[in-house]
C-alpha atoms as a PDB file:
ATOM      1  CA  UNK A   1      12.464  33.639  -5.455  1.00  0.00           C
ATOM      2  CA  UNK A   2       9.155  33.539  -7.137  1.00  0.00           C
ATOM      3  CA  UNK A   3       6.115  31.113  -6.045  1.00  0.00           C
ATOM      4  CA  UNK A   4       6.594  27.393  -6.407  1.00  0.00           C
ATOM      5  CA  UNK A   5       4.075  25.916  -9.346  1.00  0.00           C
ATOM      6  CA  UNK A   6       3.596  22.840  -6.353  1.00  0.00           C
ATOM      7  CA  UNK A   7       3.870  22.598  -2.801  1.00  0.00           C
ATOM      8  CA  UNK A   8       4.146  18.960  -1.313  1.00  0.00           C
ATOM      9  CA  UNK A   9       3.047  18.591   1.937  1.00  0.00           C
ATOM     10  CA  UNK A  10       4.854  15.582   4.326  1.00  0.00           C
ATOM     11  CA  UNK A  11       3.151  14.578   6.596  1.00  0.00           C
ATOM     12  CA  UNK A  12       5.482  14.504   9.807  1.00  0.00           C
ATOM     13  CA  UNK A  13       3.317  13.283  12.415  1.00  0.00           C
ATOM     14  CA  UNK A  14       3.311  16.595  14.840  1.00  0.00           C
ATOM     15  CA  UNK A  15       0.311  16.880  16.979  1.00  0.00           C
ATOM     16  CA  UNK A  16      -1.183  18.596  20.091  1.00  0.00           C
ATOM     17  CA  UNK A  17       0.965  18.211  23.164  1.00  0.00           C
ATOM     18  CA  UNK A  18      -0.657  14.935  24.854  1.00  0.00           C
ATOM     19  CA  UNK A  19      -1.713  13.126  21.620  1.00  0.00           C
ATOM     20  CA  UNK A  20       0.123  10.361  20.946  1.00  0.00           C
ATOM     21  CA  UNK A  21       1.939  10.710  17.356  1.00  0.00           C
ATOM     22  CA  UNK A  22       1.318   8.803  14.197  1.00  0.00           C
ATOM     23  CA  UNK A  23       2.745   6.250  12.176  1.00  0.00           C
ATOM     24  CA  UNK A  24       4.047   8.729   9.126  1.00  0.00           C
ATOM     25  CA  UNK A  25       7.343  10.141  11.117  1.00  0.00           C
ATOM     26  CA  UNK A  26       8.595   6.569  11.774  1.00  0.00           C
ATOM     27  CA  UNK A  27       8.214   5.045   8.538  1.00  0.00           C
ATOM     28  CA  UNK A  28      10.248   8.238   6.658  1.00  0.00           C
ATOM     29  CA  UNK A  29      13.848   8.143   7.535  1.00  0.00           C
ATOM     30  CA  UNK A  30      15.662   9.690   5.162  1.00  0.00           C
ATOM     31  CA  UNK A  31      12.380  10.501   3.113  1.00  0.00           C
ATOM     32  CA  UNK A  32      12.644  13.999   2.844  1.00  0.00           C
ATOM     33  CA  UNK A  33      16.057  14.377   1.961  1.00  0.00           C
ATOM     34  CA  UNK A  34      15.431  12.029  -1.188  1.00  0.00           C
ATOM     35  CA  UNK A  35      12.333  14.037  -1.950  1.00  0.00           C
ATOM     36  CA  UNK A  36      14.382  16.784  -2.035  1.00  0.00           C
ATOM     37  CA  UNK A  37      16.970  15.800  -4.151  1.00  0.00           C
ATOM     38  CA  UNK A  38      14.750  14.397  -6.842  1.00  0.00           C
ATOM     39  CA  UNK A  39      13.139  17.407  -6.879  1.00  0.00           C
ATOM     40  CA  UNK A  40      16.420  19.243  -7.346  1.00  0.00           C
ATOM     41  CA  UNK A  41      17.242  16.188 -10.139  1.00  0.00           C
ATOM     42  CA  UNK A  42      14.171  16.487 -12.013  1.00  0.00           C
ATOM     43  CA  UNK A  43      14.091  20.345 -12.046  1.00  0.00           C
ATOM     44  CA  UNK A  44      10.688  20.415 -11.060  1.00  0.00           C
ATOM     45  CA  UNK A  45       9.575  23.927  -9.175  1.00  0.00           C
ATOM     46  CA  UNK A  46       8.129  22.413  -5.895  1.00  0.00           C
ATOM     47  CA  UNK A  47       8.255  23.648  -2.723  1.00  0.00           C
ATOM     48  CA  UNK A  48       7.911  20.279   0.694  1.00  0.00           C
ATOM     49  CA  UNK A  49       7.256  21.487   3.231  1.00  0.00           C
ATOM     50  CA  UNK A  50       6.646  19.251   6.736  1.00  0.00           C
ATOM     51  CA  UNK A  51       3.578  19.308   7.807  1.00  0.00           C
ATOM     52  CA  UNK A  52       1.628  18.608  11.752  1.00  0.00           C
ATOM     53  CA  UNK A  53      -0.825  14.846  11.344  1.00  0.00           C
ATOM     54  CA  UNK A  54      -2.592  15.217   8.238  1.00  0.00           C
ATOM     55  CA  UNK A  55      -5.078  12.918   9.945  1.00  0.00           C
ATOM     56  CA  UNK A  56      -4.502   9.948   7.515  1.00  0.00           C
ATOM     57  CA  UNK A  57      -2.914   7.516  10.046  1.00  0.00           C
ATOM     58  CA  UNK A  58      -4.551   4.552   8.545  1.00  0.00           C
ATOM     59  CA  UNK A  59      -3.228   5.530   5.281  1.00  0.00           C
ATOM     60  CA  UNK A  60      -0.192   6.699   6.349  1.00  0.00           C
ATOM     61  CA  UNK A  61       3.023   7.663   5.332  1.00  0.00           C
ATOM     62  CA  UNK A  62       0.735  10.339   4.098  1.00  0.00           C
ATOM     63  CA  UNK A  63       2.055  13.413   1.522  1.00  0.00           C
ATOM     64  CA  UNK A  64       0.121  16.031  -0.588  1.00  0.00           C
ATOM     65  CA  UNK A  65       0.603  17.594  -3.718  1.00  0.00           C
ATOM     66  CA  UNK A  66      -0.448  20.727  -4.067  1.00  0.00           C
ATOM     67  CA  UNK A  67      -2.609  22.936  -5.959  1.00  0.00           C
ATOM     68  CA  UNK A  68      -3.748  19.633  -7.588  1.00  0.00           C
ATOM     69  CA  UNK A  69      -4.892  18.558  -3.964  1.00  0.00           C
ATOM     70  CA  UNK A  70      -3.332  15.220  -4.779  1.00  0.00           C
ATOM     71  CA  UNK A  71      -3.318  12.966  -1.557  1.00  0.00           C
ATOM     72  CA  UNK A  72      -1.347   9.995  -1.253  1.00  0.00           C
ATOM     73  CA  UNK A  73      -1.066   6.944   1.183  1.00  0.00           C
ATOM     74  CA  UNK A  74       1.576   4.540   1.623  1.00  0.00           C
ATOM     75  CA  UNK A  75       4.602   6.583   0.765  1.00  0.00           C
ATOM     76  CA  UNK A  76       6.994   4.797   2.711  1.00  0.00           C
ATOM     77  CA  UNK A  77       9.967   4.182  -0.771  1.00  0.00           C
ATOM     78  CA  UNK A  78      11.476   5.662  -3.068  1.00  0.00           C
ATOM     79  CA  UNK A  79       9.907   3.690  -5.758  1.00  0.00           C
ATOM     80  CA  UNK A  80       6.402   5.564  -4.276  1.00  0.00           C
ATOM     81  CA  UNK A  81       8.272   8.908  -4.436  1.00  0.00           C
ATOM     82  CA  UNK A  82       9.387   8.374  -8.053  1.00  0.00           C
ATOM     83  CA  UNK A  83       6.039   7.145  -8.963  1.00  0.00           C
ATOM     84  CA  UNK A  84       4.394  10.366  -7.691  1.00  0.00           C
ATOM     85  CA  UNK A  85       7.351  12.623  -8.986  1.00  0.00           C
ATOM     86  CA  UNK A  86       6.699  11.112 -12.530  1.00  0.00           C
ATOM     87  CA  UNK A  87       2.783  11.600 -12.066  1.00  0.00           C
ATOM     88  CA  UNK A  88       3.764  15.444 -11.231  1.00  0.00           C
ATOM     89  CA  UNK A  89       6.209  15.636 -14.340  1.00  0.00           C
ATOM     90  CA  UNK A  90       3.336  13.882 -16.465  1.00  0.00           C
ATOM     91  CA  UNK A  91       0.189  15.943 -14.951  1.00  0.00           C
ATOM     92  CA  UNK A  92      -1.562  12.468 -13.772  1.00  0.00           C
ATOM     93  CA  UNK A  93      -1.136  11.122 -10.181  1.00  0.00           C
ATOM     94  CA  UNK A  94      -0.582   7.273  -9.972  1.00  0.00           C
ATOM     95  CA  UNK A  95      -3.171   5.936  -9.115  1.00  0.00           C
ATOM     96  CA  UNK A  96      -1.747   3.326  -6.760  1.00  0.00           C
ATOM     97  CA  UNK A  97      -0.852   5.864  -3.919  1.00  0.00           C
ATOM     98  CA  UNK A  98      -3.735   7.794  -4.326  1.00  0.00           C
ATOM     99  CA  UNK A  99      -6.471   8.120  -1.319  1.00  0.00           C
ATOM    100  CA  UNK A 100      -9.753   7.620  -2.702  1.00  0.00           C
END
């Protein structure tokens, strides 16, 4: 297995023992599994991987695309997932998930 050409980064809310979690672990039942399976649908060569508090919380459900450093907020459907799939496929991020 060679070196995925992305890696996206889900946030998962994981923090020091003590601090309270985040918002992006509630909001994304089932959200990796889809994210996966577009992935595998679309053929793209990504690697997700879940990831500790990104520190977006006010942004969150919070995911990165890698080695764009692409970072989105609200990602909390699978319409957002699609829409940032398809901005991976097409080399442009959409611009409505995108943290400024």
């Amino acid at each position: 297995m060679g070196i995925p050409a992305s890696q996206i980064l889900v946030c998962q809310s994981f923090r020091v023992n003590g601090d309270p979690k985040g918002i992006c672990h509630k909001k994304t039942n089932g959200f990796l599994q889809y994210l996966e399976e577009e992935i595998l649908d679309r053929g793209l060569d990504c690697q997700v991987t879940a990831t500790g508090c990104l520190k977006q919380c006010e942004n969150g459900p919070a995911m990165v695309v890698q080695p764009q450093n692409w970072w989105f907020k609200g990602v909390d459907s699978e319409a957002a997932i699609d829409a940032i799939l398809d901005g991976l496929e097409d080399g442009e991020p959409p611009e409505d998930y995108l943290i400024a």
